[in-house]
Structures are given as C-alpha cells and as structure tokens.
C-alpha atoms as a PDB file:
ATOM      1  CA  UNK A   1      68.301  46.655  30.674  1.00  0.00           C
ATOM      2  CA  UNK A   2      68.181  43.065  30.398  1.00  0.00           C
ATOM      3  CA  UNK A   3      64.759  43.092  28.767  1.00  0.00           C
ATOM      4  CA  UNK A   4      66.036  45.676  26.213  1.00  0.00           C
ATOM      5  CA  UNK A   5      68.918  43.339  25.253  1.00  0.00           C
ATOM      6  CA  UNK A   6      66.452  40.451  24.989  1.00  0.00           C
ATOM      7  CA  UNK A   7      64.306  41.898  22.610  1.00  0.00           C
ATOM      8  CA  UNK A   8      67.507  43.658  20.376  1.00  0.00           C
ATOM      9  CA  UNK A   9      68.719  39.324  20.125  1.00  0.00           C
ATOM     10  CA  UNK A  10      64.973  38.771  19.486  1.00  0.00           C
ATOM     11  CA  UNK A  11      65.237  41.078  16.147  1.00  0.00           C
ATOM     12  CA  UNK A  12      68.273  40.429  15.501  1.00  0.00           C
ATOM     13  CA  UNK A  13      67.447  36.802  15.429  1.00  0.00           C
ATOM     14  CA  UNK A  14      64.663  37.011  13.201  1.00  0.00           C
ATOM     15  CA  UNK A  15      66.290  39.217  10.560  1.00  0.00           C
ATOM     16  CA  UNK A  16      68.840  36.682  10.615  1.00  0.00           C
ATOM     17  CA  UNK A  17      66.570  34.149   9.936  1.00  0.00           C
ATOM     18  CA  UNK A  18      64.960  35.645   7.258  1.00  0.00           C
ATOM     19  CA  UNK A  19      67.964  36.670   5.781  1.00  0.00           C
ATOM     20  CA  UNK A  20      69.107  32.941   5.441  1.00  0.00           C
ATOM     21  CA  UNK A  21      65.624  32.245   4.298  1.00  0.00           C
ATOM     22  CA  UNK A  22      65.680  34.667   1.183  1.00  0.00           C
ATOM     23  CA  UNK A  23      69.098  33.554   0.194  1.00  0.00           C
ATOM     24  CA  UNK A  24      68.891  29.977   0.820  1.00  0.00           C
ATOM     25  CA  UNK A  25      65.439  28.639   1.533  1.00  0.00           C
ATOM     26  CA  UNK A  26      64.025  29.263  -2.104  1.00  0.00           C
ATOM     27  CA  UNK A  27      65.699  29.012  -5.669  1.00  0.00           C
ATOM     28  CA  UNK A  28      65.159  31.625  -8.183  1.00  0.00           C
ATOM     29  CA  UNK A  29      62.452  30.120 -10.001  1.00  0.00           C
ATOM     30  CA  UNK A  30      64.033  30.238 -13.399  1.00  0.00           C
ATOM     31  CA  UNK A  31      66.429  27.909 -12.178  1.00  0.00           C
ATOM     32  CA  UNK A  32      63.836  25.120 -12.551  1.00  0.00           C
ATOM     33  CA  UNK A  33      62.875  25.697 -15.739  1.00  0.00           C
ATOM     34  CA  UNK A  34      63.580  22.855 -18.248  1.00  0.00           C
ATOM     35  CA  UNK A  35      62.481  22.983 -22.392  1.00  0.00           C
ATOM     36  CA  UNK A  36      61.831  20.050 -23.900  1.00  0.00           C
ATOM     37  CA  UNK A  37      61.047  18.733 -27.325  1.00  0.00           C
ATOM     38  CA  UNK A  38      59.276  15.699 -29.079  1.00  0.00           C
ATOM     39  CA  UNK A  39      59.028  14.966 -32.966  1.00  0.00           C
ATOM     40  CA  UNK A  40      56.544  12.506 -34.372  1.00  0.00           C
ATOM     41  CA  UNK A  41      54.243  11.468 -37.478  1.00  0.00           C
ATOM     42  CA  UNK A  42      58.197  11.160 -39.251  1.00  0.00           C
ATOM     43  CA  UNK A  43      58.531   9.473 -42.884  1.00  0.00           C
ATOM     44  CA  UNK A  44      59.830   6.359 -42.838  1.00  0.00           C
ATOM     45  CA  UNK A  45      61.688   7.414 -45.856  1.00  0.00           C
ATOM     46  CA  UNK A  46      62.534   9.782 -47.678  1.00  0.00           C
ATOM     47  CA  UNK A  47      64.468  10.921 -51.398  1.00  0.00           C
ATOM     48  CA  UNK A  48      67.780  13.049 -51.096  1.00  0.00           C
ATOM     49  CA  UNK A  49      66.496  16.168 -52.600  1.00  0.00           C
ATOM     50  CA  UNK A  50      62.948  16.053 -51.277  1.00  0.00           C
ATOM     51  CA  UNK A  51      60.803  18.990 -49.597  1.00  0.00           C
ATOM     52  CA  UNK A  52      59.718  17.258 -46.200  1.00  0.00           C
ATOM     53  CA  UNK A  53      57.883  20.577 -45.159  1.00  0.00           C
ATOM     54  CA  UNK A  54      55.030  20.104 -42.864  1.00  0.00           C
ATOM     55  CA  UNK A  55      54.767  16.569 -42.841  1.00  0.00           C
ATOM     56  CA  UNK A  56      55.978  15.976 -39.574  1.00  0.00           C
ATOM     57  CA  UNK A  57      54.789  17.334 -36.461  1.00  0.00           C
ATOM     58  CA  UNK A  58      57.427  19.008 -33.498  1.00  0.00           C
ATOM     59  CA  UNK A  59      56.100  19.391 -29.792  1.00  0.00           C
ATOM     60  CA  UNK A  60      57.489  21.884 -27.708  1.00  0.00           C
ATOM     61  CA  UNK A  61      56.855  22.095 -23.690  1.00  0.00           C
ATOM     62  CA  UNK A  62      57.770  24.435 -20.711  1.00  0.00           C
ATOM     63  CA  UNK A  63      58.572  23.302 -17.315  1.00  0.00           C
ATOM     64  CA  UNK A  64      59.000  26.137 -14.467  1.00  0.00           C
ATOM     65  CA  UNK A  65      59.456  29.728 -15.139  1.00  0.00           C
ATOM     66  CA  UNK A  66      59.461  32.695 -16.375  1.00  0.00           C
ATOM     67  CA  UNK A  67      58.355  32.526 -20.104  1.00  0.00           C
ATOM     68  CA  UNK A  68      60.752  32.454 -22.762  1.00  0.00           C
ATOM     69  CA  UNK A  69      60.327  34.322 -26.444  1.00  0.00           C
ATOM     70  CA  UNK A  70      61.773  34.229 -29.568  1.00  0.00           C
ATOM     71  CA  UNK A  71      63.739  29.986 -28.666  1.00  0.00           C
ATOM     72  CA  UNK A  72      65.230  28.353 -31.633  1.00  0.00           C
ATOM     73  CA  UNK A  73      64.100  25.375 -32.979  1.00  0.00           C
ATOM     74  CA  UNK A  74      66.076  23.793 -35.235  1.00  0.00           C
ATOM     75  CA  UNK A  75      65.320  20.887 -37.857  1.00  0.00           C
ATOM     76  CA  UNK A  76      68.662  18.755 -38.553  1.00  0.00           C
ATOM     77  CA  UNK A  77      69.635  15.367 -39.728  1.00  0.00           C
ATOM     78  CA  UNK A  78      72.299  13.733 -38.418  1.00  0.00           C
ATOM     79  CA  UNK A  79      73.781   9.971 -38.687  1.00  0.00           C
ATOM     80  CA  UNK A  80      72.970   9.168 -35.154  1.00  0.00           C
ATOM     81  CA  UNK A  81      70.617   9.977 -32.240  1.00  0.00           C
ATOM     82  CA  UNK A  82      72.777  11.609 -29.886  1.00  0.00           C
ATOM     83  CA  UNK A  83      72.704  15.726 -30.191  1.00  0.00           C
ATOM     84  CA  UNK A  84      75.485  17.538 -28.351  1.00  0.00           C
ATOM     85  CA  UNK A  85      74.669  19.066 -24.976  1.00  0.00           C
ATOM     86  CA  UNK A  86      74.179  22.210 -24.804  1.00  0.00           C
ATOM     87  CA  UNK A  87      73.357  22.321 -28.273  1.00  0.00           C
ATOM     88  CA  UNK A  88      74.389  25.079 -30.325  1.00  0.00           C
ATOM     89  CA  UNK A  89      72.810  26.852 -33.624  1.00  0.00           C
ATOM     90  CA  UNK A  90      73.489  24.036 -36.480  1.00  0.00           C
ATOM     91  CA  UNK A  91      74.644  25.415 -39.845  1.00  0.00           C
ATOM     92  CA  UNK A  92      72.658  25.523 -43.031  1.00  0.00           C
ATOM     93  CA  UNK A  93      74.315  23.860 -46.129  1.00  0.00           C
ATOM     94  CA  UNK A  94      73.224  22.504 -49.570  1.00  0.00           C
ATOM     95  CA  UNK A  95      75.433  20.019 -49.231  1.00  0.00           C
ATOM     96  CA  UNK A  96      75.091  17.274 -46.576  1.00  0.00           C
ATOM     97  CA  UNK A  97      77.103  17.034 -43.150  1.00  0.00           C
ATOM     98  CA  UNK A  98      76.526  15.142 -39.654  1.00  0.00           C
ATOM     99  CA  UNK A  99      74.109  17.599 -38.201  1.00  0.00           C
ATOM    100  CA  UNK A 100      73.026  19.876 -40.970  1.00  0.00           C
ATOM    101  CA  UNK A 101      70.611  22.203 -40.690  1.00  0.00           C
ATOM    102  CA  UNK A 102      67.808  21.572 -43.201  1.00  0.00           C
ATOM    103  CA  UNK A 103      66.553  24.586 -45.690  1.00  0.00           C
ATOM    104  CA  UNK A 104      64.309  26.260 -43.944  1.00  0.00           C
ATOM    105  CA  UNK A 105      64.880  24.421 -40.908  1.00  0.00           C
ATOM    106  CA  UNK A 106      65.285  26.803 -38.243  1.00  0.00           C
ATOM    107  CA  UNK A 107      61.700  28.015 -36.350  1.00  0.00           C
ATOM    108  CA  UNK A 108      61.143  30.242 -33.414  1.00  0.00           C
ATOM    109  CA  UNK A 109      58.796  29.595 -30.008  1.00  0.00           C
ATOM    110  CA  UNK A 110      57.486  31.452 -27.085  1.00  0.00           C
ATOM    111  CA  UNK A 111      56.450  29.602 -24.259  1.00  0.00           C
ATOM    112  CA  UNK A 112      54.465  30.340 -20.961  1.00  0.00           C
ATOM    113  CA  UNK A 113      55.208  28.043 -18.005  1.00  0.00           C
ATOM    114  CA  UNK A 114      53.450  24.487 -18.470  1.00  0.00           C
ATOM    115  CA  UNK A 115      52.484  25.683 -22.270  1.00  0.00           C
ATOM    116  CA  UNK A 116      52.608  22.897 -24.581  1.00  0.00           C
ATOM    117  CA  UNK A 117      53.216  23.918 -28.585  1.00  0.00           C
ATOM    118  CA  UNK A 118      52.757  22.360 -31.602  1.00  0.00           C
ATOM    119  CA  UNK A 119      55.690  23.817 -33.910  1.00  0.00           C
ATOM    120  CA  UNK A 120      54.364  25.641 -36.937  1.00  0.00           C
ATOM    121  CA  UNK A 121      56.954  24.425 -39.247  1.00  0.00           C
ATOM    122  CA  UNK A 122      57.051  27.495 -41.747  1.00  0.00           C
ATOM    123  CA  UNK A 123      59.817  26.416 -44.152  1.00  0.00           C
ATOM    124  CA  UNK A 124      61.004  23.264 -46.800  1.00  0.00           C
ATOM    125  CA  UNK A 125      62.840  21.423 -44.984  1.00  0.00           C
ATOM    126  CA  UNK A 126      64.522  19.801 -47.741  1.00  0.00           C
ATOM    127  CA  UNK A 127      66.968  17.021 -47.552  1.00  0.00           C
ATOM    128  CA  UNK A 128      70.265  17.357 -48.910  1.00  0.00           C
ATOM    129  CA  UNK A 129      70.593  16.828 -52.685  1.00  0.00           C
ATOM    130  CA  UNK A 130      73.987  14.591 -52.640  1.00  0.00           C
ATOM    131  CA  UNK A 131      72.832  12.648 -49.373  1.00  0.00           C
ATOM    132  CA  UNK A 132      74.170   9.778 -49.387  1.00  0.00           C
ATOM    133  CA  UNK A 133      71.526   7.027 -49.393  1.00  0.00           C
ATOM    134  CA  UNK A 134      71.108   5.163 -45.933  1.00  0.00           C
ATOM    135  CA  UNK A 135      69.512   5.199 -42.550  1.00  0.00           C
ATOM    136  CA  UNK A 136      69.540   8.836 -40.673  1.00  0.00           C
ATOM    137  CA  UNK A 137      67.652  10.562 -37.854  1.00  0.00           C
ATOM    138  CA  UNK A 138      65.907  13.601 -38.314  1.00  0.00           C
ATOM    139  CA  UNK A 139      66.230  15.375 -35.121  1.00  0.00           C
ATOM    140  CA  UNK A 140      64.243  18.630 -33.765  1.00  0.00           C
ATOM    141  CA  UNK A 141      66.373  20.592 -31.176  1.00  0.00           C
ATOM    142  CA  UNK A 142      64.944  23.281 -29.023  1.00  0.00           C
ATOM    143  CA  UNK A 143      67.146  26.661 -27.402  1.00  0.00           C
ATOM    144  CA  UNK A 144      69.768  25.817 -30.048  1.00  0.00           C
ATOM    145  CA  UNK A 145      72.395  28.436 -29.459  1.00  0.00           C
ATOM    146  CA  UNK A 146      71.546  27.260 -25.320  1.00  0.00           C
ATOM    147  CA  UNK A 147      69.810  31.056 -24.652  1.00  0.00           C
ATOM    148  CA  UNK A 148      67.594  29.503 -22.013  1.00  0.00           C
ATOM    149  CA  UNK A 149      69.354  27.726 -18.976  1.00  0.00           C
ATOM    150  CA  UNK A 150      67.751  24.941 -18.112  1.00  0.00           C
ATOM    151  CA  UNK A 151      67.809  21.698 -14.989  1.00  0.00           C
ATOM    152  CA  UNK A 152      68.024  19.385 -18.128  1.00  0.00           C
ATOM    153  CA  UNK A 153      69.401  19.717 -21.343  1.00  0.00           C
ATOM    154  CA  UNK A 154      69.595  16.310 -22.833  1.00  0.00           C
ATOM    155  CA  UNK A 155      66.000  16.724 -23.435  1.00  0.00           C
ATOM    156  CA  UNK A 156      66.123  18.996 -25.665  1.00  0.00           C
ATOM    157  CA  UNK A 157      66.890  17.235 -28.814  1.00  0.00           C
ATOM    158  CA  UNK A 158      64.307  14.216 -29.973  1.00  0.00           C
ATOM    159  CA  UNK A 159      64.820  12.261 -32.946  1.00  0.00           C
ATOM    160  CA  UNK A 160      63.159   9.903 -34.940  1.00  0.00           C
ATOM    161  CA  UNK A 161      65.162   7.303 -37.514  1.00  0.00           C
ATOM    162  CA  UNK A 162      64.325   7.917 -41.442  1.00  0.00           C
ATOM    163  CA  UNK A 163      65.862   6.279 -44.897  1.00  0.00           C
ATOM    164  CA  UNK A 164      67.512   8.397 -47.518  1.00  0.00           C
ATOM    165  CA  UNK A 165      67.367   6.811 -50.726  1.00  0.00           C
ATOM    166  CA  UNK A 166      69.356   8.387 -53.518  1.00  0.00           C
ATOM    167  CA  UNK A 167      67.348   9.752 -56.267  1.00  0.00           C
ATOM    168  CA  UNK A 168      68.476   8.558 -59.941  1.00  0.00           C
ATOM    169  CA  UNK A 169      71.168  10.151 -62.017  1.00  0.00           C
ATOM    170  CA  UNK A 170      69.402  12.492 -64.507  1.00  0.00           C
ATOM    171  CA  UNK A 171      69.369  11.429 -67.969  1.00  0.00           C
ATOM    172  CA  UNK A 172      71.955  13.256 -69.653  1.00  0.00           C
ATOM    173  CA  UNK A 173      72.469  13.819 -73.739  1.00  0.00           C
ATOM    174  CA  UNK A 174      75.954  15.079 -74.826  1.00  0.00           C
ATOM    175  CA  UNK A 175      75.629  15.114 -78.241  1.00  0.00           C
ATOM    176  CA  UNK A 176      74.993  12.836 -81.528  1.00  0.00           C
ATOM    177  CA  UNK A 177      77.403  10.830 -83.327  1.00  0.00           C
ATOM    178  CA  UNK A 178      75.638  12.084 -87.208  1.00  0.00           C
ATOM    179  CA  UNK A 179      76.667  15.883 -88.138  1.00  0.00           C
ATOM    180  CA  UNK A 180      72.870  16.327 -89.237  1.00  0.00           C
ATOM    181  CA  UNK A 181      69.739  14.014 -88.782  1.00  0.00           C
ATOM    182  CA  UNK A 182      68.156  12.453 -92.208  1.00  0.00           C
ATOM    183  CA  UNK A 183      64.435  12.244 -92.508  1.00  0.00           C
ATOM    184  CA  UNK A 184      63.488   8.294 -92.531  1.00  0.00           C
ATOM    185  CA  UNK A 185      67.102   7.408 -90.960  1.00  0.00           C
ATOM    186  CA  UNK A 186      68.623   6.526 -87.721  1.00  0.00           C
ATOM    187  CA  UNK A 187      70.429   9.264 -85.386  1.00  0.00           C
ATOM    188  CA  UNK A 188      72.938   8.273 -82.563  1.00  0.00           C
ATOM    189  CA  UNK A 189      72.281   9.976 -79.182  1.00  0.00           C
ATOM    190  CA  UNK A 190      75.015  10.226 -77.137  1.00  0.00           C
ATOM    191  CA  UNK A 191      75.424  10.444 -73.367  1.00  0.00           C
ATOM    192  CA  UNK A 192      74.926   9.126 -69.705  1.00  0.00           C
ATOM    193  CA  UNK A 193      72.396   7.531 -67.350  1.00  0.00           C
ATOM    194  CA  UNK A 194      69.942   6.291 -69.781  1.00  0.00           C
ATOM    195  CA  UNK A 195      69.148   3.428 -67.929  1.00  0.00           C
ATOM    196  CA  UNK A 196      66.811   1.264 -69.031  1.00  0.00           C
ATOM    197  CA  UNK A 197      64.170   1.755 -71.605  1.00  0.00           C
ATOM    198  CA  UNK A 198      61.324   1.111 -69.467  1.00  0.00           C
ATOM    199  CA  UNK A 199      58.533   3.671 -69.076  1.00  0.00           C
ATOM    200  CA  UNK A 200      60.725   6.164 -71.306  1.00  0.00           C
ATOM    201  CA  UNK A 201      60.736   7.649 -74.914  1.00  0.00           C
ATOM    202  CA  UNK A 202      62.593   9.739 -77.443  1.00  0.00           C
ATOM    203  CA  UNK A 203      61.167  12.730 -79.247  1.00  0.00           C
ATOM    204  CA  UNK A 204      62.000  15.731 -81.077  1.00  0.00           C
ATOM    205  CA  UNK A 205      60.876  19.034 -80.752  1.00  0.00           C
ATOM    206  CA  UNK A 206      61.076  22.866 -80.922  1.00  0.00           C
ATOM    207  CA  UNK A 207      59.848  25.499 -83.623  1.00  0.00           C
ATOM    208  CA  UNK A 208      56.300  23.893 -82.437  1.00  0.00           C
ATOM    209  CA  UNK A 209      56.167  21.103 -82.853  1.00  0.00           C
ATOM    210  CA  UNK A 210      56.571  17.339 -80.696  1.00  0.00           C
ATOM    211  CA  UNK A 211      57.269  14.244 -82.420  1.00  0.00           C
ATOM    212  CA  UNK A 212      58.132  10.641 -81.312  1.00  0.00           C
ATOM    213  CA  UNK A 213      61.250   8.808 -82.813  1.00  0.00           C
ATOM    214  CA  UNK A 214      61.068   5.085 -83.199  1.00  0.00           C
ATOM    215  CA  UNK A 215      63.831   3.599 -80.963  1.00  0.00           C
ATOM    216  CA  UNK A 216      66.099   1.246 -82.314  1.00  0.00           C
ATOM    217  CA  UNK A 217      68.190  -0.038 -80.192  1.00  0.00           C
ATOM    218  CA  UNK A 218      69.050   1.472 -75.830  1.00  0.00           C
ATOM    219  CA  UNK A 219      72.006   1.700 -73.522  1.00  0.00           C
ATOM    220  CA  UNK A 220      73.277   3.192 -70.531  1.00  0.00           C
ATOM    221  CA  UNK A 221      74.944   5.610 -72.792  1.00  0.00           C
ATOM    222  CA  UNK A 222      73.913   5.510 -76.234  1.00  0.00           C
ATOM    223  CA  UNK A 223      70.204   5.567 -77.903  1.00  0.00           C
ATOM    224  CA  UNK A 224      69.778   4.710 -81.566  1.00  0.00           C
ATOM    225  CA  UNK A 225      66.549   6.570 -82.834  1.00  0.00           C
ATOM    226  CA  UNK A 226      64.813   6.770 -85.949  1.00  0.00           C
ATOM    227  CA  UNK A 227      63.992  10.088 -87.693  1.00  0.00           C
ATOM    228  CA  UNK A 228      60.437   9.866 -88.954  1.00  0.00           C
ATOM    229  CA  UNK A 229      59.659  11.328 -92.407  1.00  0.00           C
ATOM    230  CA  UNK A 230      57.292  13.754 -91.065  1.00  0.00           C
ATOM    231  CA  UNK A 231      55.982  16.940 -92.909  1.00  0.00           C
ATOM    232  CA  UNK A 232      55.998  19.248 -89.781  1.00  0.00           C
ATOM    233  CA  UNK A 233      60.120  18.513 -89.714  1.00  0.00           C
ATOM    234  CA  UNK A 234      61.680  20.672 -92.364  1.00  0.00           C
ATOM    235  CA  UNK A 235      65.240  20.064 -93.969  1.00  0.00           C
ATOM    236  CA  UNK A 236      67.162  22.885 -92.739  1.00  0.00           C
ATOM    237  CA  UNK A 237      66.050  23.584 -89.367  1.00  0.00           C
ATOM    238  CA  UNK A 238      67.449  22.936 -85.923  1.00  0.00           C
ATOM    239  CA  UNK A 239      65.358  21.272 -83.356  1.00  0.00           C
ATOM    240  CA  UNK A 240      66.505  19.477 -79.751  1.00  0.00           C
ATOM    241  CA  UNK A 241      66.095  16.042 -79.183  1.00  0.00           C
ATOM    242  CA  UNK A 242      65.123  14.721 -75.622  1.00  0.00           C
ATOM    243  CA  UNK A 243      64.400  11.613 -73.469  1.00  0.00           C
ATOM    244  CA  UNK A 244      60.640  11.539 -71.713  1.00  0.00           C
ATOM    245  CA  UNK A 245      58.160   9.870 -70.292  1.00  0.00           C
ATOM    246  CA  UNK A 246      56.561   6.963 -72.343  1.00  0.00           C
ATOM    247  CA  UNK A 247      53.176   8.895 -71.783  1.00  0.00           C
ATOM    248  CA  UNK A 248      54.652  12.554 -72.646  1.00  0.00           C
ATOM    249  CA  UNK A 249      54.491  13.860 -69.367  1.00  0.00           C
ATOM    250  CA  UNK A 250      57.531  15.037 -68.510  1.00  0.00           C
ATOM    251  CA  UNK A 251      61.022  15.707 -70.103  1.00  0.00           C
ATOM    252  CA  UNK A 252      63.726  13.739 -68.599  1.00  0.00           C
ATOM    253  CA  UNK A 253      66.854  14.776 -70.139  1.00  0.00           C
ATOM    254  CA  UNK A 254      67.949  17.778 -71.310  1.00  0.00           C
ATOM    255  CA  UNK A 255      66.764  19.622 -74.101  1.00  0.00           C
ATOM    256  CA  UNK A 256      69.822  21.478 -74.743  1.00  0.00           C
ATOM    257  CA  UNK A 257      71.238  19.519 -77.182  1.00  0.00           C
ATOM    258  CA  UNK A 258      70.197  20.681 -81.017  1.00  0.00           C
ATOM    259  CA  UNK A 259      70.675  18.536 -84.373  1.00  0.00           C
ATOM    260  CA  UNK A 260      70.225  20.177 -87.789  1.00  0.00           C
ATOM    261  CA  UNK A 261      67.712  17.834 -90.303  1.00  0.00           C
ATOM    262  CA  UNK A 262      70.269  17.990 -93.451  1.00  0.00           C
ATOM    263  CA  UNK A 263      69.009  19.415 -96.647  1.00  0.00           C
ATOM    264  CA  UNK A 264      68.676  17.481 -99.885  1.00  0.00           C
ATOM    265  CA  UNK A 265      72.121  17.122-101.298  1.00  0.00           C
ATOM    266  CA  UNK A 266      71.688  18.107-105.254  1.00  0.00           C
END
C-alpha cells in the first residue's frame, strides 16, 4: 500500500511539474517578436510640391515569431522626430499637418522571422503643396494601426531630417490695362508674381502662331510689352498673351488671358 501511494505522489508530482512548465517555463513565442524599421539615402532637401517617389530607401526587419502579412508601412512628415507609440494609421491630406501621410505613402510587408526587407515604395510620395518652407523629418513607420504586438515599439518609427523650401508663386496675368492691343505699340499686362525679369519673356500666341514682344519696362505686378508689327498677327483677332522662359521652353503664366489686336479705325 505504501508503495502504491508512492508512485500515485510520483505522477502526481511530475504532472505537476510539467504543468507549471507549459504555463510558466516558456513564453508564447509571438510574444518576442519585435518589427523594426530604418530609412536612409533621404534628400537633404526637398520643394513643397515635389514627387519624392523612390528616391529613398525603407528597411524593414523581423525579430521572433510567427510571420506577419499584409503590415503597414507608412511614409509621413512630421516637424519633429518623435512618432507616437503605438503608432496608429496617419491620415492622407493635400494639405500639410504634423504627421501627414504623404500621397501614396502608405505600403504593405510580409515578414518571416529574422527576414530583412527592402520596402518597394510603389507610390509618389509627394510633399505637401502649401508646406511651409523649413526643416522637417520624413519618417517611415512600420504596423501603423499597431496590428502586430510587439517587446518594443519605439522602434518602429525611423526618421531622417529634410528641408522644405517653398516653391515660387506662379506668375499670374489678370488682365491688360488697353481695351485692344495696336500693332507697333505698347500693351500693359496686368497681374501678380512677376518677379524679376531674369531668365523670362513675353509672347503672344494662339490661332498658330508664337511671337515674342519686346519688353519695355518689368514689375512685380505690371509688364509693359511691345506689340510687334508682324504679318502673322491680324487686326481683328483674339490671341492670349503669356510669360515664359527666355529660351521658349516652357509657359509660366497663364494663358488664359485674351486681348483683341484693334482694327484700323476709318
């Protein structure tokens, strides 16, 4: 009888111990795993406005197990470093905010444990428009939205510093102070952010054909130009007037703005 009991305590002993084994000895493995994120190759600068798209490369690494599918990764800018913790899914505006998610910002991973990933970076990643010009961080944050729990989440946003300049004011025509443009005379442009002459011209066109006007005089808001007394311009007809490139390039300003060439008064 007493060997009987010994060997029921020896059984009961060892379930016991395995017991405490299974629910203590071990952790569930996916409470090791930790995601973590790196962003390099960054532009030192870059225009409010501007397509980064690929031209910046986002690292993406597994600690622990199991895998994980289908993890956001999103592209933001922010004024500062710091990413809140967890971090959730940032929101996509054309206009900028502290932690706005770029166009086409937003990517998707699936990792295996220890797999390393270079982020295909699919969209445009473009920059606010009306980004204010100064120094901001463009930041790459991985499980945004926090699906995956993790040992360490501050590691899941990396950032690297980047300068917003503000592009120009476009050139902008309003109108012209004449009713109708005269062959061989002056016409008055009207408008806004003209700037300086440099590296810019004014022609007329439309009804096809392209030709330069001589330019008087240049301000901020007001070009004087001179009509020329060419054949191809006919009395009568409408045609816009715009502000280019010196070397014909590229249009400027708008072209929206049309003038009538006044006919021969009798």
């Amino acid at each position: 009888m007493k060997m009987f009991r010994e060997r029921i305590l020896k059984v009961v002993t060892v379930f016991f111990i395995g017991s405490l084994f299974f629910l203590v000895g071990v952790a569930p493995v996916s409470a090791q795993q930790d995601l973590a994120v790196r962003i390099t190759q960054c532009p030192q600068s870059a225009k409010a406005g501007q397509e980064l798209g690929a031209g910046f490369q986002v690292v993406a690494h597994l600690t622990g197990g199991p895998a994980v599918k289908d993890v956001a990764v999103d592209i933001v800018l922010k004024k500062n470093a710091r990413c809140p913790v967890p971090a959730p899914y940032a929101v996509y505006s054309q206009n900028y905010s502290d932690g706005v998610l770029l166009k086409g910002g937003r990517e998707h991973v699936s990792l295996n444990p220890g797999q390393t990933l270079n982020v295909k970076l699919n969209g445009t990643n473009t920059i606010p428009a009306d980004t204010p010009a100064g120094l901001y961080y463009l930041c790459a944050v991985i499980d945004a939205g926090d699906k995956v729990k993790e040992v360490n989440e501050p590691n899941n946003c990396a950032c690297c510093p980047v300068k917003i300049t503000a592009v120009a004011a476009k050139p902008e025509i309003t109108g012209y102070k004449e009713r109708c443009g005269v062959k061989g005379s002056n016409v008055t442009i009207l408008g806004k952010n003209f700037g300086t002459q440099a590296g810019k011209g004014v022609a007329l066109g439309g009804h096809g054909i392209h030709v330069d006007l001589s330019v008087i005089s240049w301000s901020n808001t007001s070009i004087v130009a001179q009509i020329p007394n060419d054949p191809k311009i006919q009395e009568g007809q409408w045609y816009y007037i715009g502000v280019e490139k010196s070397n014909h390039s590229e249009w400027l300003s708008n072209i929206s703005k049309n003038i009538t060439i006044c006919k021969p008064q009798k």
